[in-house]
Every structure is written in C-alpha cells, then in structure tokens.
PDB file of N, CA and C in Angstrom:
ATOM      1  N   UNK A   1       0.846  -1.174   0.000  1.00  0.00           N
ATOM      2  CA  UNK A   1       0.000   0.000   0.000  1.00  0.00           C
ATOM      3  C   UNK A   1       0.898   1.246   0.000  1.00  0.00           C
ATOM      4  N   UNK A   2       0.188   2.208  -0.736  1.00  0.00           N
ATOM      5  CA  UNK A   2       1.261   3.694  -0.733  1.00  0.00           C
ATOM      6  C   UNK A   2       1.150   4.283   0.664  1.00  0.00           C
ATOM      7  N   UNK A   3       2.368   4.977   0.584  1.00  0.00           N
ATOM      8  CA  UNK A   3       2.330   5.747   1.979  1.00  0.00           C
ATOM      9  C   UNK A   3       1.083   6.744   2.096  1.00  0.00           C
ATOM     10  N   UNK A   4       0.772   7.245   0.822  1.00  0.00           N
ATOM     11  CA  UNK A   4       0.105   8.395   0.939  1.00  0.00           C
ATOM     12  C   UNK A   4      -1.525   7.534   1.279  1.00  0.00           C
ATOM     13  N   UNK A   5      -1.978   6.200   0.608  1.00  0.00           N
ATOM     14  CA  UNK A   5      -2.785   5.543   1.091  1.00  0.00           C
ATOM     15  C   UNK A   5      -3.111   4.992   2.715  1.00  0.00           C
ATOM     16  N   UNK A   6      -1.952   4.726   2.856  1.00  0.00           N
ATOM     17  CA  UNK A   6      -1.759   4.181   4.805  1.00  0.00           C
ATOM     18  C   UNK A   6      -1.852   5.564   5.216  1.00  0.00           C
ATOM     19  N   UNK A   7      -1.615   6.793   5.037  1.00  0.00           N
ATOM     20  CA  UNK A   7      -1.878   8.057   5.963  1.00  0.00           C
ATOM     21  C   UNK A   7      -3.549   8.093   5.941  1.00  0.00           C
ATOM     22  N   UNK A   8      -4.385   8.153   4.700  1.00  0.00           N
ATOM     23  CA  UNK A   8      -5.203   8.216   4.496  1.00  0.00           C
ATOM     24  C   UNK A   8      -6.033   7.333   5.154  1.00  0.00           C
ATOM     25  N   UNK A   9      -5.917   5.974   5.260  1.00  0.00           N
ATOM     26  CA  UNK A   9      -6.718   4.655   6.067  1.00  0.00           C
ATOM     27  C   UNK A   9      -6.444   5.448   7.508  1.00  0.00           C
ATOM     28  N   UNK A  10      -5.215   5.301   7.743  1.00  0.00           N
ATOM     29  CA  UNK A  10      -5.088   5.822   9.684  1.00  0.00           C
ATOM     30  C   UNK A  10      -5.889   7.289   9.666  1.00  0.00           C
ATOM     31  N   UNK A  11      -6.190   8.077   9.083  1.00  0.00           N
ATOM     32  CA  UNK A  11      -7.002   8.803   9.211  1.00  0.00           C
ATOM     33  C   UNK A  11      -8.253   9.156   9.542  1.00  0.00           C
ATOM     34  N   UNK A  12      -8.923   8.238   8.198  1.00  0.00           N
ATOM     35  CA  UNK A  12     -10.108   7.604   8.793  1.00  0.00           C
ATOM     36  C   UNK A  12     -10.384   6.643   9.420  1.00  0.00           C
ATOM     37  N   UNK A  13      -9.753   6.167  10.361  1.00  0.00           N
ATOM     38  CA  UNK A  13      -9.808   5.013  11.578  1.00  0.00           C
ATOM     39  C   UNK A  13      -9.979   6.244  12.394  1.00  0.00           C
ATOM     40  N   UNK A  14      -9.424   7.187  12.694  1.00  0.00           N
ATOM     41  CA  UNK A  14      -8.788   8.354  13.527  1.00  0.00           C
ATOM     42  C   UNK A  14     -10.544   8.798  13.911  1.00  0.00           C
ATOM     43  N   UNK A  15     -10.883   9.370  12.555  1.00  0.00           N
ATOM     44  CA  UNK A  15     -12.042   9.956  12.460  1.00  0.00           C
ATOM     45  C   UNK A  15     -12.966   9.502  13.027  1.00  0.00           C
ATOM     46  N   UNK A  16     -13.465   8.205  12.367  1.00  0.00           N
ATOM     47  CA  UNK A  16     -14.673   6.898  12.751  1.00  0.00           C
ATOM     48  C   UNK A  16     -14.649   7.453  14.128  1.00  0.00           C
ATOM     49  N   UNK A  17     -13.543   6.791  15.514  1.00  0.00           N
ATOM     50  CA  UNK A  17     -13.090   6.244  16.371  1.00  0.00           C
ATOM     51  C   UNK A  17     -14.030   7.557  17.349  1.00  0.00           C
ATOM     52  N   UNK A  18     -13.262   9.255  16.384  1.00  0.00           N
ATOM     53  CA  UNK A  18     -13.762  10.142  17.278  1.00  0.00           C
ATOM     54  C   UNK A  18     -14.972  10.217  17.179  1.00  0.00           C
ATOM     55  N   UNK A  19     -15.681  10.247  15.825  1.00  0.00           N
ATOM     56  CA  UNK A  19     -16.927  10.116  15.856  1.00  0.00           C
ATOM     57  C   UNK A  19     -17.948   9.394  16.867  1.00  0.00           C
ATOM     58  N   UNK A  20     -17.660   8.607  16.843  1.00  0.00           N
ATOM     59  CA  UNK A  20     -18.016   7.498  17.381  1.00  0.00           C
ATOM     60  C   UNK A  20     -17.857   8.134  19.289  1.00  0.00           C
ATOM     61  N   UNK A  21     -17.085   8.225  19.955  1.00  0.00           N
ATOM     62  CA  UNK A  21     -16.941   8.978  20.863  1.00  0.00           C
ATOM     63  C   UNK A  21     -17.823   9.864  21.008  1.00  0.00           C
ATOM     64  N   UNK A  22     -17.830  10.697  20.440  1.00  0.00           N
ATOM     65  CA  UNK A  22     -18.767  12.033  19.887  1.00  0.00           C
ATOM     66  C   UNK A  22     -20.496  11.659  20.259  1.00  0.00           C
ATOM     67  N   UNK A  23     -20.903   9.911  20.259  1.00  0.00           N
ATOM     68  CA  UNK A  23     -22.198   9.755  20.208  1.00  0.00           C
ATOM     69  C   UNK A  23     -22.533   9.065  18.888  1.00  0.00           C
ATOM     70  N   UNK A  24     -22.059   9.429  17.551  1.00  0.00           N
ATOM     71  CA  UNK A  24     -22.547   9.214  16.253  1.00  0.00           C
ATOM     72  C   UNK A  24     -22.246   7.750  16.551  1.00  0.00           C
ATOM     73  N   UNK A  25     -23.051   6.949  15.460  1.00  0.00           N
ATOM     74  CA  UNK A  25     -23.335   5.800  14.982  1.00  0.00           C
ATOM     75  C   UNK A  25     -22.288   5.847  13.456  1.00  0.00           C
ATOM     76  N   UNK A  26     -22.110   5.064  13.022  1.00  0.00           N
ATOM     77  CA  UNK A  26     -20.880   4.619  11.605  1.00  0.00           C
ATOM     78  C   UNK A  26     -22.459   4.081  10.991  1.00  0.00           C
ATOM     79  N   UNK A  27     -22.494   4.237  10.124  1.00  0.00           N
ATOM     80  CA  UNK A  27     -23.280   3.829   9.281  1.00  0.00           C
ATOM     81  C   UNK A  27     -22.448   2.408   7.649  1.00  0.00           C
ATOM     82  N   UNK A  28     -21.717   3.288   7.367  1.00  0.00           N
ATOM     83  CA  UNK A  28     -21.325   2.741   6.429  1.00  0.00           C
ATOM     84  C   UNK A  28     -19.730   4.007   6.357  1.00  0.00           C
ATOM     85  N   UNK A  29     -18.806   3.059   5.586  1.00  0.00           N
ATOM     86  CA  UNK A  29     -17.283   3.370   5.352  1.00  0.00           C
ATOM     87  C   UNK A  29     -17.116   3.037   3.760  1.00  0.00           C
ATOM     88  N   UNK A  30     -16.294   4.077   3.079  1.00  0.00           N
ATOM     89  CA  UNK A  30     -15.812   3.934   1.813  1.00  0.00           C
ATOM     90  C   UNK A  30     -16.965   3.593   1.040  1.00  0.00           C
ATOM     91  N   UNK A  31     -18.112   4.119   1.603  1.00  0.00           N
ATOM     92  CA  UNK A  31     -19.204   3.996   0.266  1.00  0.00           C
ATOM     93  C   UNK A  31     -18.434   4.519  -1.313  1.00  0.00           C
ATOM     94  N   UNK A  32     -18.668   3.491  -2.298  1.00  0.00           N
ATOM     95  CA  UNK A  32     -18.609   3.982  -3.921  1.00  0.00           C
ATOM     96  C   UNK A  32     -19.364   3.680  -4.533  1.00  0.00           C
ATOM     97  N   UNK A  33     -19.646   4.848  -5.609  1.00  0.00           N
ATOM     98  CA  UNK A  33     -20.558   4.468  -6.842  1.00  0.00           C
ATOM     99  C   UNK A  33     -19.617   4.619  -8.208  1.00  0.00           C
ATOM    100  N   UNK A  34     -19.829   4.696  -9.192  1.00  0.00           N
ATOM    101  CA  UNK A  34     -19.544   5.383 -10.266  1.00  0.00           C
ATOM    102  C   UNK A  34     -19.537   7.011 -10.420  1.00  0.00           C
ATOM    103  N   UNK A  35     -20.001   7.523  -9.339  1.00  0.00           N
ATOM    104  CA  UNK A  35     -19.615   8.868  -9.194  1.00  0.00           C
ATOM    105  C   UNK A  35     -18.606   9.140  -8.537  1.00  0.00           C
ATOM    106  N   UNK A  36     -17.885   8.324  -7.362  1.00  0.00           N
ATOM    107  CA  UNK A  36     -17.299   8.966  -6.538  1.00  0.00           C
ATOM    108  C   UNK A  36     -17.173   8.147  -4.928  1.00  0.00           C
ATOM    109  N   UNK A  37     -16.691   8.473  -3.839  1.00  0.00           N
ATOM    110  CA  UNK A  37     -16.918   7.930  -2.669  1.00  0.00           C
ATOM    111  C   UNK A  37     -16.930   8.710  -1.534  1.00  0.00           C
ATOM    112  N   UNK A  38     -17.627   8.018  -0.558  1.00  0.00           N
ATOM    113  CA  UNK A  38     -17.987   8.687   1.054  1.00  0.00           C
ATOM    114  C   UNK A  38     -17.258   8.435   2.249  1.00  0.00           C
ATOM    115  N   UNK A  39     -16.468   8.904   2.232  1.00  0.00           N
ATOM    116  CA  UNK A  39     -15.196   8.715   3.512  1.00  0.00           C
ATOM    117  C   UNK A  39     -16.228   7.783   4.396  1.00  0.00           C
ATOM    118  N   UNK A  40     -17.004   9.002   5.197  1.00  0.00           N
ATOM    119  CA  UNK A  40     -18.290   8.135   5.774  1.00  0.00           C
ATOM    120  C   UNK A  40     -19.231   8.538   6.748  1.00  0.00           C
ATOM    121  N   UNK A  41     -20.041   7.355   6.562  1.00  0.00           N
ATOM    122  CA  UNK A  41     -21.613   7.929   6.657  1.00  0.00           C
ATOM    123  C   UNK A  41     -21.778   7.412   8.181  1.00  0.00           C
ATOM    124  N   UNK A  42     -22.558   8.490   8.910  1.00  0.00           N
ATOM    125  CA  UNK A  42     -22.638   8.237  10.317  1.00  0.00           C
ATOM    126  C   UNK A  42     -23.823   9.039  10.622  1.00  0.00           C
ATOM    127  N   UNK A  43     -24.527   8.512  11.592  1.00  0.00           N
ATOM    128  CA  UNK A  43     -25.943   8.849  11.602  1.00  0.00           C
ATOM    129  C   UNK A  43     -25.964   9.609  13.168  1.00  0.00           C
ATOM    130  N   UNK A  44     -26.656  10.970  13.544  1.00  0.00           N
ATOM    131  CA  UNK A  44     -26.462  12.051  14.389  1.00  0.00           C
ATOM    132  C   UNK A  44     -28.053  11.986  14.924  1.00  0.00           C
ATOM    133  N   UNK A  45     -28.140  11.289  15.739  1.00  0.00           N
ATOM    134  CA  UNK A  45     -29.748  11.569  15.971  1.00  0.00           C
ATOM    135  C   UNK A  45     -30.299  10.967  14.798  1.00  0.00           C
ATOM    136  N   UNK A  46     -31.549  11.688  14.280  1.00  0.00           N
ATOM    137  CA  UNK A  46     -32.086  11.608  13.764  1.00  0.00           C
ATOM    138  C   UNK A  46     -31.531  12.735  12.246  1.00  0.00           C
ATOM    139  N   UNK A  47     -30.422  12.447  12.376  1.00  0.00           N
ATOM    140  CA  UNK A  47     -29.704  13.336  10.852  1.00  0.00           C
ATOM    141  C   UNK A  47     -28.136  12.257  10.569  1.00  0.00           C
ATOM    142  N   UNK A  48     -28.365  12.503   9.020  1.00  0.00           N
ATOM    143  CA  UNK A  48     -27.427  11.172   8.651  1.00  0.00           C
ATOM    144  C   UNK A  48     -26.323  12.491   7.850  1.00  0.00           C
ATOM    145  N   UNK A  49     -24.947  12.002   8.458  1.00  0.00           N
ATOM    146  CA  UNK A  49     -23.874  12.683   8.886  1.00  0.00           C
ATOM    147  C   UNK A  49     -23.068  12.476   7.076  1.00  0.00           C
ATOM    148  N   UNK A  50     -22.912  13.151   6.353  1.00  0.00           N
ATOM    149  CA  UNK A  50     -21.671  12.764   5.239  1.00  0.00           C
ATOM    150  C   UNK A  50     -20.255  13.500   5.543  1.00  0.00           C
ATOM    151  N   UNK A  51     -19.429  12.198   5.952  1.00  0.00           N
ATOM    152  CA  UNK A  51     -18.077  12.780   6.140  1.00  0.00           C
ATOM    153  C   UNK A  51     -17.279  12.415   5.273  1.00  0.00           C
ATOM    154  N   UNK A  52     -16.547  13.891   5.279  1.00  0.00           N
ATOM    155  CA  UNK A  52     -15.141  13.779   4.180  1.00  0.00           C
ATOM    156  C   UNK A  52     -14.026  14.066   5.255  1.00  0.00           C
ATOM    157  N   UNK A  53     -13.222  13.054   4.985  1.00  0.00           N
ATOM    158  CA  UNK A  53     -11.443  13.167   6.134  1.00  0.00           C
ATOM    159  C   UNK A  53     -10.500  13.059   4.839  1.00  0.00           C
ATOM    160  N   UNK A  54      -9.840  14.506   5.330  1.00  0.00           N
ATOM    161  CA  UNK A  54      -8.698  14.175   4.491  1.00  0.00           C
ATOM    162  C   UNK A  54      -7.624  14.834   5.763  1.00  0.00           C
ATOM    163  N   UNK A  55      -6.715  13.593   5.696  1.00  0.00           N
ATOM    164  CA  UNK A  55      -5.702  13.584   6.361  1.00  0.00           C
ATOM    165  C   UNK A  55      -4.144  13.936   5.005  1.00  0.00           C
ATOM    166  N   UNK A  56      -3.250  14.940   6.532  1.00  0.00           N
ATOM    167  CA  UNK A  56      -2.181  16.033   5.323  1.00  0.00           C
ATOM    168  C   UNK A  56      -0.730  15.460   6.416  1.00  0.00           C
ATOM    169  N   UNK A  57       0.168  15.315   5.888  1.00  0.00           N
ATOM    170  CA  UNK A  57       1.283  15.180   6.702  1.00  0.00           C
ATOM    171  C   UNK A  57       2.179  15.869   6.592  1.00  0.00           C
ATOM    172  N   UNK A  58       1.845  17.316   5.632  1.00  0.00           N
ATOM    173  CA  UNK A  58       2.867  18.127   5.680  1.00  0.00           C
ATOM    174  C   UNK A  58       1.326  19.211   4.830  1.00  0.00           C
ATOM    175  N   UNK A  59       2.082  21.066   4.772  1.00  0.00           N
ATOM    176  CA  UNK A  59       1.160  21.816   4.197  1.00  0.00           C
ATOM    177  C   UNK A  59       1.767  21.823   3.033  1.00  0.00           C
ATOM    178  N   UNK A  60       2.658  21.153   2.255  1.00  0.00           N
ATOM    179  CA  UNK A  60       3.192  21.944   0.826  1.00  0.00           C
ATOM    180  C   UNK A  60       2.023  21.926  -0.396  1.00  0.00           C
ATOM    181  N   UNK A  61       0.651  21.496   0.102  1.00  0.00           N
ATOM    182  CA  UNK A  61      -0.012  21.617  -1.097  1.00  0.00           C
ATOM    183  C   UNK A  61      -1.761  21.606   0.029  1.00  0.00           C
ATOM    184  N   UNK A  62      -1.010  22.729   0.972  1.00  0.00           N
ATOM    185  CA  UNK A  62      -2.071  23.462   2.089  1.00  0.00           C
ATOM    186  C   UNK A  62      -2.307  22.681   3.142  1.00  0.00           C
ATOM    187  N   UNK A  63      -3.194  22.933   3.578  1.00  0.00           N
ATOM    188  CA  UNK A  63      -3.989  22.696   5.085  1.00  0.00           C
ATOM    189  C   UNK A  63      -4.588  21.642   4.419  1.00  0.00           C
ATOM    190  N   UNK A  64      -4.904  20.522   5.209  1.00  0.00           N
ATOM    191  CA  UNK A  64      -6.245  19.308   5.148  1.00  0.00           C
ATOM    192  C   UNK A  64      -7.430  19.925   5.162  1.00  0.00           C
ATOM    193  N   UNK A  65      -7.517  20.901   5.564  1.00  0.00           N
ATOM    194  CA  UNK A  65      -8.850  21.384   5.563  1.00  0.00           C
ATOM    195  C   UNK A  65      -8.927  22.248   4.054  1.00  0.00           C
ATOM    196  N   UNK A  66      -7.925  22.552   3.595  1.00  0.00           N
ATOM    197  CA  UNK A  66      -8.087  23.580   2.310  1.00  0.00           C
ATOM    198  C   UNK A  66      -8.369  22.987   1.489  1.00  0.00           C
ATOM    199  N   UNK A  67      -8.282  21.647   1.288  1.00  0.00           N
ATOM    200  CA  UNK A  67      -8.159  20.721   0.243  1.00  0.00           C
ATOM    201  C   UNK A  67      -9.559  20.155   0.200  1.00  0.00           C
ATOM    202  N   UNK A  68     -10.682  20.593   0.649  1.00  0.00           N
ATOM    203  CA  UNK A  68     -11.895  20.483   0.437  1.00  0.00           C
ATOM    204  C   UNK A  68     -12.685  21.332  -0.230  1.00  0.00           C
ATOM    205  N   UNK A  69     -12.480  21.667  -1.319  1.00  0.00           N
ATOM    206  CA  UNK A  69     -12.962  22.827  -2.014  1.00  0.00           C
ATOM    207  C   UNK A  69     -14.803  22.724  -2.341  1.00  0.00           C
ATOM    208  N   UNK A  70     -14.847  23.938  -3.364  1.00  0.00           N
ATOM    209  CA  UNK A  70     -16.872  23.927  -3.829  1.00  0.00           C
ATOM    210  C   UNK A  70     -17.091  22.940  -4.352  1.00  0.00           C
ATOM    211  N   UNK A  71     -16.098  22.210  -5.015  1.00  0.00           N
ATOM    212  CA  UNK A  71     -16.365  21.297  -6.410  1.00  0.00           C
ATOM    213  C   UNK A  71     -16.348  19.699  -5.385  1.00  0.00           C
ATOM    214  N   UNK A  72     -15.707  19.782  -4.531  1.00  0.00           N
ATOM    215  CA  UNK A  72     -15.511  18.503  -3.314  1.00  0.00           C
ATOM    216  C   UNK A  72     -16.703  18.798  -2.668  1.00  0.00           C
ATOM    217  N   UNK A  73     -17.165  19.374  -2.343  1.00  0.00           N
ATOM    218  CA  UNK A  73     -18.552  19.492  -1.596  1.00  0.00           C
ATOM    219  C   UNK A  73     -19.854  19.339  -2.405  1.00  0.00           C
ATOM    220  N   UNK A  74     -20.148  19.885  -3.580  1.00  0.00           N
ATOM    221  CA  UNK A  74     -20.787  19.643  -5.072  1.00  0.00           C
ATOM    222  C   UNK A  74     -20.910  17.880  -4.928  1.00  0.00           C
ATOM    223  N   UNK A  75     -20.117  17.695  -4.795  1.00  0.00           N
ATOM    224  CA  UNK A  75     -19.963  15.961  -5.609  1.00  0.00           C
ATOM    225  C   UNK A  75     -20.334  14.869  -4.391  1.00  0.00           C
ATOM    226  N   UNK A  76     -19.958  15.807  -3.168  1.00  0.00           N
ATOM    227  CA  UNK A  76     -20.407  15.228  -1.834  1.00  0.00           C
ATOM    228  C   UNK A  76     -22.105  15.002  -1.882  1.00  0.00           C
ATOM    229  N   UNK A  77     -22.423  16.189  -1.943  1.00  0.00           N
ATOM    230  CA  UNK A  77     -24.236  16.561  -1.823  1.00  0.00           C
ATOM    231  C   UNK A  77     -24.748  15.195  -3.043  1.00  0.00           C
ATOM    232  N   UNK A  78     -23.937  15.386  -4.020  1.00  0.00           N
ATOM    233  CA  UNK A  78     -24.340  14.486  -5.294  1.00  0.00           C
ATOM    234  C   UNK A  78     -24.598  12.832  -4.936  1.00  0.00           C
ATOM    235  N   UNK A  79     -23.606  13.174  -4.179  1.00  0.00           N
ATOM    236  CA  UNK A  79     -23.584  11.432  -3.815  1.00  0.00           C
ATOM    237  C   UNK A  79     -24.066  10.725  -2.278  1.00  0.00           C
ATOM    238  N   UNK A  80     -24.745  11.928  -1.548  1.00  0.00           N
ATOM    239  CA  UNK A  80     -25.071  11.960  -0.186  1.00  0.00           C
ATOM    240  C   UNK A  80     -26.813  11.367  -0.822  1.00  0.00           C
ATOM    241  N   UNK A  81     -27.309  11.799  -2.122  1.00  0.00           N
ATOM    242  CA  UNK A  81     -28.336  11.700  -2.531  1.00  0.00           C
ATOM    243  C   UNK A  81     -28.560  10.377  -3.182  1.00  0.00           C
ATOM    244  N   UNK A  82     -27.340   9.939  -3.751  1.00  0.00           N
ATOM    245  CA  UNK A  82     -27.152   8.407  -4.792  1.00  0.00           C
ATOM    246  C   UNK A  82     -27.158   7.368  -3.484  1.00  0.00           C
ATOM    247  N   UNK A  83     -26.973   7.557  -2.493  1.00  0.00           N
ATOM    248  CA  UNK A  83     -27.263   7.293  -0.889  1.00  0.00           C
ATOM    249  C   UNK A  83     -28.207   6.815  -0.581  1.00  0.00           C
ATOM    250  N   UNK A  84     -28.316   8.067  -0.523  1.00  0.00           N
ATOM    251  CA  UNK A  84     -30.178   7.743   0.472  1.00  0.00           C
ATOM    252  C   UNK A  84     -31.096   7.513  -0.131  1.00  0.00           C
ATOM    253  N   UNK A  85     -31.096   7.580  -1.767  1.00  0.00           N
ATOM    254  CA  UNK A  85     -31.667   6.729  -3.223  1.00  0.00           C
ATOM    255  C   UNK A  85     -31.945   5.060  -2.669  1.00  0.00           C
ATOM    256  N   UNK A  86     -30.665   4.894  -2.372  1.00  0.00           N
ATOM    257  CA  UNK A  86     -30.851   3.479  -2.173  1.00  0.00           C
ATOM    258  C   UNK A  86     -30.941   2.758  -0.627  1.00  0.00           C
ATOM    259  N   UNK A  87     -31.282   3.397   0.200  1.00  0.00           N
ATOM    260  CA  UNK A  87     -31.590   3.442   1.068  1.00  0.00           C
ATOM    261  C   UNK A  87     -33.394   3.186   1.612  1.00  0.00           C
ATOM    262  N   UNK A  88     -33.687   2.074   3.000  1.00  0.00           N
ATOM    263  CA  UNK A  88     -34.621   2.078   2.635  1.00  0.00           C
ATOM    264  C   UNK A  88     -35.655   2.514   3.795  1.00  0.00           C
ATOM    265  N   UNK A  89     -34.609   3.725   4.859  1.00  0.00           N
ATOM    266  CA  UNK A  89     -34.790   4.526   5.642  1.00  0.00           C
ATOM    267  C   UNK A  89     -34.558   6.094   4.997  1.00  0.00           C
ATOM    268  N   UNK A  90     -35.564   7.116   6.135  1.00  0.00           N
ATOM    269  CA  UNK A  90     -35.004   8.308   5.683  1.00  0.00           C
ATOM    270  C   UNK A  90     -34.564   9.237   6.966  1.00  0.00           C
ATOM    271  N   UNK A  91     -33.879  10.011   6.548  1.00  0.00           N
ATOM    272  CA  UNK A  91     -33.354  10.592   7.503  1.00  0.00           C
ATOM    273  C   UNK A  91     -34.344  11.884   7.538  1.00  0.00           C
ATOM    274  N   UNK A  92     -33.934  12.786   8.787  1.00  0.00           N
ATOM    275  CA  UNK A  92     -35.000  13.796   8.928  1.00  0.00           C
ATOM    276  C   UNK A  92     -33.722  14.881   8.477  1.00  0.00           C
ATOM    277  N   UNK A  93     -32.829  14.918   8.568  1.00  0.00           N
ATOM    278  CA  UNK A  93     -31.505  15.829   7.903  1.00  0.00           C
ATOM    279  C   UNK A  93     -30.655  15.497   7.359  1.00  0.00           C
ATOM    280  N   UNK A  94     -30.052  16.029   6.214  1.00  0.00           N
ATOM    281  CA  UNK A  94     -28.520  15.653   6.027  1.00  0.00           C
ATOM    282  C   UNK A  94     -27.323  16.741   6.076  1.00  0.00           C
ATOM    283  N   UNK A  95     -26.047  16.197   6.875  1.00  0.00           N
ATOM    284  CA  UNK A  95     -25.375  17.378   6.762  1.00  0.00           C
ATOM    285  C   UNK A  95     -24.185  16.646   6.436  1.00  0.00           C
ATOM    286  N   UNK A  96     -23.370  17.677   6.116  1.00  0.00           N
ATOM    287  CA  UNK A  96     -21.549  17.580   5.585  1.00  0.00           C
ATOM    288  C   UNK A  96     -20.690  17.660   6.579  1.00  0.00           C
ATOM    289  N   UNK A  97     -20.131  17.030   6.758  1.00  0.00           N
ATOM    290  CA  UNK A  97     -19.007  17.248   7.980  1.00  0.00           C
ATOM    291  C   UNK A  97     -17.428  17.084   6.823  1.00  0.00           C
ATOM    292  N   UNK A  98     -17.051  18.057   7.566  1.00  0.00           N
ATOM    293  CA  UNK A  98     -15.201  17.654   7.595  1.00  0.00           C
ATOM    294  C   UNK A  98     -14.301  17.463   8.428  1.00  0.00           C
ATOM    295  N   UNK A  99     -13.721  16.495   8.054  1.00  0.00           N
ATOM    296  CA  UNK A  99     -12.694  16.210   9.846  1.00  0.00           C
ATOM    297  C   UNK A  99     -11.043  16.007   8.680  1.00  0.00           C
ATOM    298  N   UNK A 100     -10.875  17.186   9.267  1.00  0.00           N
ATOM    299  CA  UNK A 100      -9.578  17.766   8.857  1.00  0.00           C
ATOM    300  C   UNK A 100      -8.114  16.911   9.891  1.00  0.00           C
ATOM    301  N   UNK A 101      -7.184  16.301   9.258  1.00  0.00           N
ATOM    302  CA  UNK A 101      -6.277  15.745  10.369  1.00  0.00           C
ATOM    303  C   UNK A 101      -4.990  15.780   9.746  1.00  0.00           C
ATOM    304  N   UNK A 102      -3.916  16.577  10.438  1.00  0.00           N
ATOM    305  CA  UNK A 102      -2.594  16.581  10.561  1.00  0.00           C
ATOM    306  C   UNK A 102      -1.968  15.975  10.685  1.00  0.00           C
ATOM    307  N   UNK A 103      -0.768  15.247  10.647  1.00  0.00           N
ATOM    308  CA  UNK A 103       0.150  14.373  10.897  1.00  0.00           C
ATOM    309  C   UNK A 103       1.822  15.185  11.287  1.00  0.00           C
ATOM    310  N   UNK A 104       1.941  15.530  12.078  1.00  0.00           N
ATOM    311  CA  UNK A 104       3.707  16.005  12.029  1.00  0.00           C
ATOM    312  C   UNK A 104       4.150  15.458  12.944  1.00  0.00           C
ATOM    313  N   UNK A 105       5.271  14.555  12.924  1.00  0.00           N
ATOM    314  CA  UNK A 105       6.102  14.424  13.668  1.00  0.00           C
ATOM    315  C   UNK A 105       5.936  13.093  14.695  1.00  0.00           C
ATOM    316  N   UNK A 106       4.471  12.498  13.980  1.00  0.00           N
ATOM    317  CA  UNK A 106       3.714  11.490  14.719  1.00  0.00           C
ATOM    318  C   UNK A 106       2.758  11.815  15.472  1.00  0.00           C
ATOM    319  N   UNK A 107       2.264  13.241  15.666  1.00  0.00           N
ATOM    320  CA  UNK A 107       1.421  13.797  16.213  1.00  0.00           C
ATOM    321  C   UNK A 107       0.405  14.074  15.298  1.00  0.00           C
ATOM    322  N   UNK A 108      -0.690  13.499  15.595  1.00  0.00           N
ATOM    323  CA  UNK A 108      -2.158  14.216  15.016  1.00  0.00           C
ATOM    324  C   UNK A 108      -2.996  15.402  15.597  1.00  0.00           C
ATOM    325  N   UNK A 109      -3.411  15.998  14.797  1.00  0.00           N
ATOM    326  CA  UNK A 109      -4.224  16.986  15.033  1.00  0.00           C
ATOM    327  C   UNK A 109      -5.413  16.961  14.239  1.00  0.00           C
ATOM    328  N   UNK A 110      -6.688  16.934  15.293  1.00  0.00           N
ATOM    329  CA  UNK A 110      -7.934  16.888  14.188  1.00  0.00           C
ATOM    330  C   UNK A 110      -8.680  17.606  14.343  1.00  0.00           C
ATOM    331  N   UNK A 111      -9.269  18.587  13.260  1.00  0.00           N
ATOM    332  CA  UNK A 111     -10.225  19.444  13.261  1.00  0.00           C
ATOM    333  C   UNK A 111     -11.557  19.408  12.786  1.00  0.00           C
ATOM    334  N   UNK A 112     -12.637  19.273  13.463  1.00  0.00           N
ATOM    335  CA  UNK A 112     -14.125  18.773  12.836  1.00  0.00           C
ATOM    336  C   UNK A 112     -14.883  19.954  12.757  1.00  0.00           C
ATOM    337  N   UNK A 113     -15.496  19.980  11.347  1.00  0.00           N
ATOM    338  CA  UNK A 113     -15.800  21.361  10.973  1.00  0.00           C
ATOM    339  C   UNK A 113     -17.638  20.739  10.719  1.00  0.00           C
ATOM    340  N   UNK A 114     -18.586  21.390  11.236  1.00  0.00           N
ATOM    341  CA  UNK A 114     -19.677  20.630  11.287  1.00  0.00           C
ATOM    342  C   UNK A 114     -20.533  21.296  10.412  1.00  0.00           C
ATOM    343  N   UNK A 115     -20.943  20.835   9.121  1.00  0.00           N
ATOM    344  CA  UNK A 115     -22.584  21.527   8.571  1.00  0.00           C
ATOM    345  C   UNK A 115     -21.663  22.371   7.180  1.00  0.00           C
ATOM    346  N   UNK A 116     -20.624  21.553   6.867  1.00  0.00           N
ATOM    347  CA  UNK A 116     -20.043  22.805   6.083  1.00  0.00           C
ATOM    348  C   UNK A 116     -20.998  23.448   5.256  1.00  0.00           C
ATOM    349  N   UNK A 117     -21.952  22.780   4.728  1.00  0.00           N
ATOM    350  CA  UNK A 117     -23.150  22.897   3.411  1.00  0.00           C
ATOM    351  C   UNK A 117     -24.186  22.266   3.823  1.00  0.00           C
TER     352      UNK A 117
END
C-alpha cells in the first residue's frame, strides 16, 4: 500500500473512532458508486452525517482542511443523494461534515468542521 494511502486509512480510523466517541453511529465506510466515494456515513440523531477526512502530513499543497474545495462538496451533496436513493430509511436531515487531520512528527491533530453545506 502507498504511503500516501496508509496516511489516508489511519485517518479515517482516527475519524470513525472520534466520531463514534462524539455519540454518532458509523453507518457505512468507503461507500462507492460510479460517481465517486464517502469517507463516511454516520448517523447524528435523527440526521445522517456525510463525512469527508482528508488527512495532510505536511502543508506543501495546504492545510487538510483547504483541500476540500466547492467542487468537493458539489460531488459530496451528489452522492449523499445516490445514498439515500438506495436506502430504505429516511433521515430527517442531512449534513456535511469535515474532519480535517494533521500528521507532524507522529502527532495528530484533528479538526471537525460541522454543517459545512
């Protein structure tokens, strides 16, 4: 596996783990379609959670959190819907989460940004 893949898996283990702490339920991990995929889906109450984690181990191409742009959130909503399409519950909300996570030095840092959209 690439390094840049193993940062990415320990990331979202990272995430789940806090989530999960947090109260949320995991719903589903690495959802894919032909559009695209869902870091992951975790259910908040009665509101079903779409998370994107992108884990950064250095800034030379920004912040983990910068790297979630309009067009990453666009494709999120797109596929939060190809979702719950096939789904045979409904939720009473849906929101976007980002859980932003650092890596330096062996130290993580995670930042959860709630409702981006």
């Amino acid at each position: 596996m690439a390094k840049k893949d193993e940062l990415g898996k320990q990331g979202e283990q990272l995430a789940a783990i806090y989530l999960e702490a947090k109260g949320m339920r995991i719903i589903d991990r690495n959802w894919r379609c032909r559009h695209g995929e869902i870091d992951i889906l975790a259910e908040d109450g009665p509101t079903l959670v779409v998370v994107e984690v992108k884990t950064r181990s250095s800034r030379s191409h920004g912040t983990a959190l910068e790297s979630v742009d309009r067009r990453k959130l666009s494709k999120l909503r797109t596929l939060a819907a190809k979702w719950l399409s096939a789904q045979a519950r409904a939720f009473d909300s849906v929101r976007v989460d980002v859980i932003a996570i650092e890596r330096f030095a062996g130290d993580f840092a995670l930042r959860h940004i709630r409702g981006v959209i």
